[in-house]
Protein backbone atom coordinates (compact mmCIF):
# COMPACT_ATOMS: atom_id res chain seq x y z
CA UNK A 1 -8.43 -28.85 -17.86
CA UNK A 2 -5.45 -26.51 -17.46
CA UNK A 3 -4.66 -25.41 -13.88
CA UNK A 4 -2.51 -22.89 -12.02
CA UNK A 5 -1.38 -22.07 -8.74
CA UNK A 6 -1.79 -18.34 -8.05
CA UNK A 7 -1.72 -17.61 -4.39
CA UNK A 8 -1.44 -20.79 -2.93
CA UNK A 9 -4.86 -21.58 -4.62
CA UNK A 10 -5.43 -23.31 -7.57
CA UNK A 11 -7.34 -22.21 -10.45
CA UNK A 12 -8.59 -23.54 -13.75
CA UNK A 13 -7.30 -20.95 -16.21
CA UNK A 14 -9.41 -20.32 -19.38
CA UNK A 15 -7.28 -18.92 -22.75
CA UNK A 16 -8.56 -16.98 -25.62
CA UNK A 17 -6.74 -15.17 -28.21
CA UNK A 18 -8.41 -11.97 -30.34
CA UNK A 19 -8.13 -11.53 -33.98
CA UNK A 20 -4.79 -9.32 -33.04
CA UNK A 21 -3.20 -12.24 -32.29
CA UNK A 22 -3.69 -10.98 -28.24
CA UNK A 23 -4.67 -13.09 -25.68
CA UNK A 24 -6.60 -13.40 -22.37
CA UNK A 25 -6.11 -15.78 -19.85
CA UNK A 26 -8.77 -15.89 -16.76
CA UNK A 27 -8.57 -17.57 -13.37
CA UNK A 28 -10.94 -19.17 -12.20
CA UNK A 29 -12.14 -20.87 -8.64
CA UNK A 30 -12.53 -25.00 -9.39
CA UNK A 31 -16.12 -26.09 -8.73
CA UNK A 32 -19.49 -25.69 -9.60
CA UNK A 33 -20.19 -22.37 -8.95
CA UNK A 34 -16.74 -21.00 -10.11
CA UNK A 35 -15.28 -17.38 -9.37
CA UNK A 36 -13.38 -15.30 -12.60
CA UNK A 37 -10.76 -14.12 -9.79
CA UNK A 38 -7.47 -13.19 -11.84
CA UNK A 39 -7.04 -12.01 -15.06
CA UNK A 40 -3.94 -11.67 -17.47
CA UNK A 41 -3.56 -10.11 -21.01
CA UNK A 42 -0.61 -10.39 -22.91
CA UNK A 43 0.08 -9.16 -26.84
CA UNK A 44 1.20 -11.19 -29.44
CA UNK A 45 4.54 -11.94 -28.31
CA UNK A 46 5.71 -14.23 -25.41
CA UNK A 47 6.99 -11.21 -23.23
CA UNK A 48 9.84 -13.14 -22.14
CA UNK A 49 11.23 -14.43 -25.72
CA UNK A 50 9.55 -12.02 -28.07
CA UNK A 51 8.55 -15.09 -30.47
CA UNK A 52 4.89 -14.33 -31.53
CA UNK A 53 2.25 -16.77 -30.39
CA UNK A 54 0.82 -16.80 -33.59
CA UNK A 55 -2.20 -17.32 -31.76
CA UNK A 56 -0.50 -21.20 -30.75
CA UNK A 57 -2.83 -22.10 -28.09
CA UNK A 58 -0.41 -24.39 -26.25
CA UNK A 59 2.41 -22.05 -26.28
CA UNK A 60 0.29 -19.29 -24.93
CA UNK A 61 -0.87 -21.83 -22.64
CA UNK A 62 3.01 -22.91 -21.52
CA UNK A 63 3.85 -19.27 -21.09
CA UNK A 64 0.60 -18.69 -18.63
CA UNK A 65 0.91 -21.64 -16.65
CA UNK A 66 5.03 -20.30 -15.81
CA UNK A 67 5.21 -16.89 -15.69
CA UNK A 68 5.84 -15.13 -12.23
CA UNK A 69 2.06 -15.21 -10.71
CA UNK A 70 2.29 -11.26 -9.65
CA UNK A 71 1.86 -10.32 -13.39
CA UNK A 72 -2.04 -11.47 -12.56
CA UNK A 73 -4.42 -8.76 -11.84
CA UNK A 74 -8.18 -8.84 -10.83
CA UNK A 75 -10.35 -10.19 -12.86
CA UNK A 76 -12.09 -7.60 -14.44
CA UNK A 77 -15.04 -7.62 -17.20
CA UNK A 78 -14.17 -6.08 -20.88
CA UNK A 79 -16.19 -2.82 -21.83
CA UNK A 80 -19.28 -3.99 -24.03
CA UNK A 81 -19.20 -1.82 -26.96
CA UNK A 82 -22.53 0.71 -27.74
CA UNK A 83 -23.47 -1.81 -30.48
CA UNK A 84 -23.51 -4.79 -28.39
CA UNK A 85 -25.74 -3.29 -25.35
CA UNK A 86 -28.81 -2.67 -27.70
């Protein structure tokens, strides 16, 4: 399980990438009932190097486990599309 420290708290942090080749990372509380809490998106590219992720799961996963923890924001939900809410 990959964990963070955001905070002083630590969180289990959950990675995705999309079929851009973006990614989204959520925080989450650690326990049974768990808490989405912060969120972070990031494009294809490590933002600090500019070498594409090329959707590399453990270097996406390096990057969001050392990057400054004030580029998190609140966790928010993505729009569901018309199609999706029938």
């Amino acid at each position: 399980m990959l964990r963070r420290t955001i905070n002083d708290v630590e969180y289990e942090i959950v990675c995705e990438f999309y079929d851009s080749g973006e990614s989204s990372s959520i925080a989450k509380t650690i326990g049974e009932n768990s808490v989405n809490t912060y969120r972070l998106t990031v494009g294809a590219k490590n933002p600090l190097t500019q070498i594409s992720f090329n959707k590399d799961m453990d270097a996406l996963q390096a990057y969001v486990t050392s990057n400054d923890e004030f580029l998190w924001n609140d966790y928010w939900e993505d729009p569901v599309e018309e199609s999706e809410k029938r």
